[in-house]
Every structure is written in C-alpha cells, then in structure tokens.
N, C-alpha and C. Protein backbone atom coordinates (compact mmCIF):
# COMPACT_ATOMS: atom_id res chain seq x y z
N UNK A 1 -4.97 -12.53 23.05
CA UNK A 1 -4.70 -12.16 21.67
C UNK A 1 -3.61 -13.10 21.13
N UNK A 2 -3.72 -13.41 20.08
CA UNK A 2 -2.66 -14.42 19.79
C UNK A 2 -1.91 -13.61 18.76
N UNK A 3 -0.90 -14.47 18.69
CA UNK A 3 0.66 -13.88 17.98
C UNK A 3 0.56 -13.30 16.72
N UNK A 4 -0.19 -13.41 15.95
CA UNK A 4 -0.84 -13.32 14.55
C UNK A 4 -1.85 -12.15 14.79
N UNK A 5 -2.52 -11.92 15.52
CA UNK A 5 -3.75 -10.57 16.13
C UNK A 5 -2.54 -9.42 15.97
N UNK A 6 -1.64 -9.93 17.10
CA UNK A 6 -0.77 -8.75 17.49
C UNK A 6 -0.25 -7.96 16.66
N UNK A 7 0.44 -8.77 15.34
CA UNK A 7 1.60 -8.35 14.37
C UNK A 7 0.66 -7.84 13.63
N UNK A 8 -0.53 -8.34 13.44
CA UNK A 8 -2.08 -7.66 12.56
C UNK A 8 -1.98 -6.23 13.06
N UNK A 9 -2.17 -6.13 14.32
CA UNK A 9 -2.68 -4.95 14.73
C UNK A 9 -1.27 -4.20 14.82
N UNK A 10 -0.01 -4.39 14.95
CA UNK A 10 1.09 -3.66 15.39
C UNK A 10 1.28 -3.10 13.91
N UNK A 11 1.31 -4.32 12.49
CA UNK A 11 1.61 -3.58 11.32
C UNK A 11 0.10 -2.32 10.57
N UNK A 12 -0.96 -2.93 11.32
CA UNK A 12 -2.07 -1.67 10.86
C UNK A 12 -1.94 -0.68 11.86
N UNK A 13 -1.41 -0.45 12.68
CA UNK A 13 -0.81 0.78 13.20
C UNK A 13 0.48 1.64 12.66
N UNK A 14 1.13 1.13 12.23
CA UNK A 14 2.52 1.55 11.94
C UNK A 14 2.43 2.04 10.79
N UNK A 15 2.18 1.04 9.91
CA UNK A 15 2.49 1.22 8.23
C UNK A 15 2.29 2.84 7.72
N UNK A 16 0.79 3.20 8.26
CA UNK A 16 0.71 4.52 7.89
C UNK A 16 1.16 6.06 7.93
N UNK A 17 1.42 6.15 9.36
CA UNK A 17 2.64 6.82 9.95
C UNK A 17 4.34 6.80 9.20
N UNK A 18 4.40 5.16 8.95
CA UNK A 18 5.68 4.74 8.40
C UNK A 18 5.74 5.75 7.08
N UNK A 19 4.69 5.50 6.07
CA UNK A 19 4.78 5.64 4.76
C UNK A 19 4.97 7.27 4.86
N UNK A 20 4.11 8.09 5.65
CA UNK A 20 4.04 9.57 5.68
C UNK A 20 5.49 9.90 6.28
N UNK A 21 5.94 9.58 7.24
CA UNK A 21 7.41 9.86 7.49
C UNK A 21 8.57 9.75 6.08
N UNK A 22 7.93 8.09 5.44
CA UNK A 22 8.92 8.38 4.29
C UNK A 22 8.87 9.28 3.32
N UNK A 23 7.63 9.46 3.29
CA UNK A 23 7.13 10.42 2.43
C UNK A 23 7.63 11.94 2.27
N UNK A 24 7.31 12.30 3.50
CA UNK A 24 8.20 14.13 4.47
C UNK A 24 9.74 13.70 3.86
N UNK A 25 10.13 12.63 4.39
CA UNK A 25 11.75 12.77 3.87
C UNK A 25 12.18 12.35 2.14
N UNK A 26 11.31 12.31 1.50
CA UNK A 26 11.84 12.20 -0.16
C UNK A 26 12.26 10.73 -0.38
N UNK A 27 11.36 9.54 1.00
CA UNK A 27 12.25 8.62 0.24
C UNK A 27 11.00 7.77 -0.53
N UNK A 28 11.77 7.34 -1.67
CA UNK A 28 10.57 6.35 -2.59
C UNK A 28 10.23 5.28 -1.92
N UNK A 29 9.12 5.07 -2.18
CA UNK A 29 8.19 3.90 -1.76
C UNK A 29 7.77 3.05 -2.87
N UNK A 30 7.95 1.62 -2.57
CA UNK A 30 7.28 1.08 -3.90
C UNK A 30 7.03 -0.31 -3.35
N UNK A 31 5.64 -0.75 -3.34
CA UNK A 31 4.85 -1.36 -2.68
C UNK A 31 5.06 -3.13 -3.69
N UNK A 32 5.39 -3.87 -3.12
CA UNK A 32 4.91 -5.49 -3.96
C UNK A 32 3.91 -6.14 -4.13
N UNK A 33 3.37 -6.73 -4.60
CA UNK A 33 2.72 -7.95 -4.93
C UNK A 33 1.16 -6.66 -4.12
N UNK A 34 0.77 -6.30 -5.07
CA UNK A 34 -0.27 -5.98 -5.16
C UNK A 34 -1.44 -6.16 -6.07
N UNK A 35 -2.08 -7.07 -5.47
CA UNK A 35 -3.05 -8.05 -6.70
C UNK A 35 -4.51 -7.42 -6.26
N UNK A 36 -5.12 -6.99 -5.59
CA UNK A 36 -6.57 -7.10 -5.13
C UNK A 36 -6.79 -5.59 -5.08
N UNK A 37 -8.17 -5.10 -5.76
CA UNK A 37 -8.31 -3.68 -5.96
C UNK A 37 -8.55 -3.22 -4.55
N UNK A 38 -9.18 -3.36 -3.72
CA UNK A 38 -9.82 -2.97 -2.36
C UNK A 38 -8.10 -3.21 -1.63
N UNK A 39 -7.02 -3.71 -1.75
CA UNK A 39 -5.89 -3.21 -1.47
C UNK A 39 -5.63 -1.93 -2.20
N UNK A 40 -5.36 -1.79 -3.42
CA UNK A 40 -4.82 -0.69 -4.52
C UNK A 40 -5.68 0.76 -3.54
N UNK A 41 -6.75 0.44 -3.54
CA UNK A 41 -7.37 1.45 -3.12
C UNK A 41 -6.85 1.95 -1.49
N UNK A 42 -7.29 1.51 -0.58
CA UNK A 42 -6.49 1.59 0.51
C UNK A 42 -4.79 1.99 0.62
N UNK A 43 -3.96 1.38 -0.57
CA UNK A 43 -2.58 2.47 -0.40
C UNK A 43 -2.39 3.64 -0.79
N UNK A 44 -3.68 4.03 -2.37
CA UNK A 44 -3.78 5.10 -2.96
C UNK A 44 -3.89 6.10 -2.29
N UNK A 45 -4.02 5.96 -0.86
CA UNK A 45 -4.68 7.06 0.25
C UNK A 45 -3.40 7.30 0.72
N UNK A 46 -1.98 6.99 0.34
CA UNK A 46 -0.85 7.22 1.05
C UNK A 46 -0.22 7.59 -0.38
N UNK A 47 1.35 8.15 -0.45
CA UNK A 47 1.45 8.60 -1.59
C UNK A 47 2.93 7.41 -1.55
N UNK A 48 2.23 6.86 -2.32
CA UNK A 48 3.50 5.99 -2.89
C UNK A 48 4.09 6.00 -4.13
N UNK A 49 5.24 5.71 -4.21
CA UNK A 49 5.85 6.10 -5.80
C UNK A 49 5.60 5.23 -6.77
N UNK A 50 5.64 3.72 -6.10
CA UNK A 50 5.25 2.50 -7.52
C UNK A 50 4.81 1.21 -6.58
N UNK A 51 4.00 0.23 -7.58
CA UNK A 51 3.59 -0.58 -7.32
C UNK A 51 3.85 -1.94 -7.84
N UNK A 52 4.53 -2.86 -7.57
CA UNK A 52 4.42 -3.99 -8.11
C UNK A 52 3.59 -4.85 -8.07
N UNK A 53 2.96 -5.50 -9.12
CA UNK A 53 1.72 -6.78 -9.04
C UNK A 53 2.20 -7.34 -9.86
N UNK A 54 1.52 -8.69 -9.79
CA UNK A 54 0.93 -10.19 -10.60
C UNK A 54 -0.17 -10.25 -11.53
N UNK A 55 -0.90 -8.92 -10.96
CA UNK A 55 -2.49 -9.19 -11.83
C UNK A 55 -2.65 -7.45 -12.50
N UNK A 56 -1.28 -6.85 -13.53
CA UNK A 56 -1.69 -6.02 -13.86
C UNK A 56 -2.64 -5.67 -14.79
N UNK A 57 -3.64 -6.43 -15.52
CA UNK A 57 -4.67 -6.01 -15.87
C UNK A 57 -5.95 -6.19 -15.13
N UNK A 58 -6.32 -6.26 -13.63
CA UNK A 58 -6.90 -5.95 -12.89
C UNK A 58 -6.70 -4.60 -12.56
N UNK A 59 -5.01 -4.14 -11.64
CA UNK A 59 -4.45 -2.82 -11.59
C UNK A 59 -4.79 -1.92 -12.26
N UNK A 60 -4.16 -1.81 -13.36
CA UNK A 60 -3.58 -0.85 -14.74
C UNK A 60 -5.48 -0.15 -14.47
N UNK A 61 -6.83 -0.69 -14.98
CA UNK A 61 -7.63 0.07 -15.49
C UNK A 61 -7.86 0.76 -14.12
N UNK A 62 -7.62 0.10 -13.13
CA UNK A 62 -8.15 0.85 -11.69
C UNK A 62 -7.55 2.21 -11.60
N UNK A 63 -6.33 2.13 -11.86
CA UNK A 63 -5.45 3.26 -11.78
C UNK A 63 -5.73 4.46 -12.88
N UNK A 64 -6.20 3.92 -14.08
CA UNK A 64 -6.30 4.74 -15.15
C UNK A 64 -7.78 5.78 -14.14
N UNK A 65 -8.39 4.89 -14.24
CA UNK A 65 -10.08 5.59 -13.10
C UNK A 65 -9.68 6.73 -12.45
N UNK A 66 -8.93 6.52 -11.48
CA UNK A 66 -8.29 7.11 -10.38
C UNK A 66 -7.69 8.47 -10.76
N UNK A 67 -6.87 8.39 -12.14
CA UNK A 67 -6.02 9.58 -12.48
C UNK A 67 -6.53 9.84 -14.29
C-alpha cells in the first residue's frame, strides 16, 4: 500500500466518527473549499454547521433542493 492509499484510507475512516463526536459535544464544524456536488452530498449526511466554496452557484441551488 503506498503512503497516499494509507492517509486515503486512515482519513475515510476517521473523518466520520470525528465529525459525530464533534457534533455530541456542540462544537461547530465548517467544512472548506467545497466545490463538487457528489462531495456536498456526501457531508450533508453528517451535520455540519457551514460550508465554504469557490463555486457557490453550483452549491447554493443544491442546497436550496435539499432543504
């Protein structure tokens, strides 16, 4: 497995667990550089407080859908 597999697979293990722990304890989350809907979608499944992007009129209507 090379060095790049690992940190792949160590941060798609973690992150989710991570976010729900912050979550139980009240602390805000607010995600960066979120440009690509098939990302947006995949964090929407965690409860995060805000999102920063580059491409908010890709974002913005996805989100309107959603809620």
């Amino acid at each position: 497995m090379t060095l790049f597999r690992y940190y792949y697979w160590l941060i798609k293990k973690t992150v989710h667990p991570l976010l729900r722990h912050l979550d139980k304890r009240g602390v805000q989350v607010i995600l960066w550089v979120v440009n690509e809907e098939d990302n947006l979608d995949k964090i929407l499944k965690n409860n995060v407080d805000g999102i920063m992007t580059d491409e908010p009129t890709k974002i913005i209507p996805r989100i309107k859908e959603l809620f």
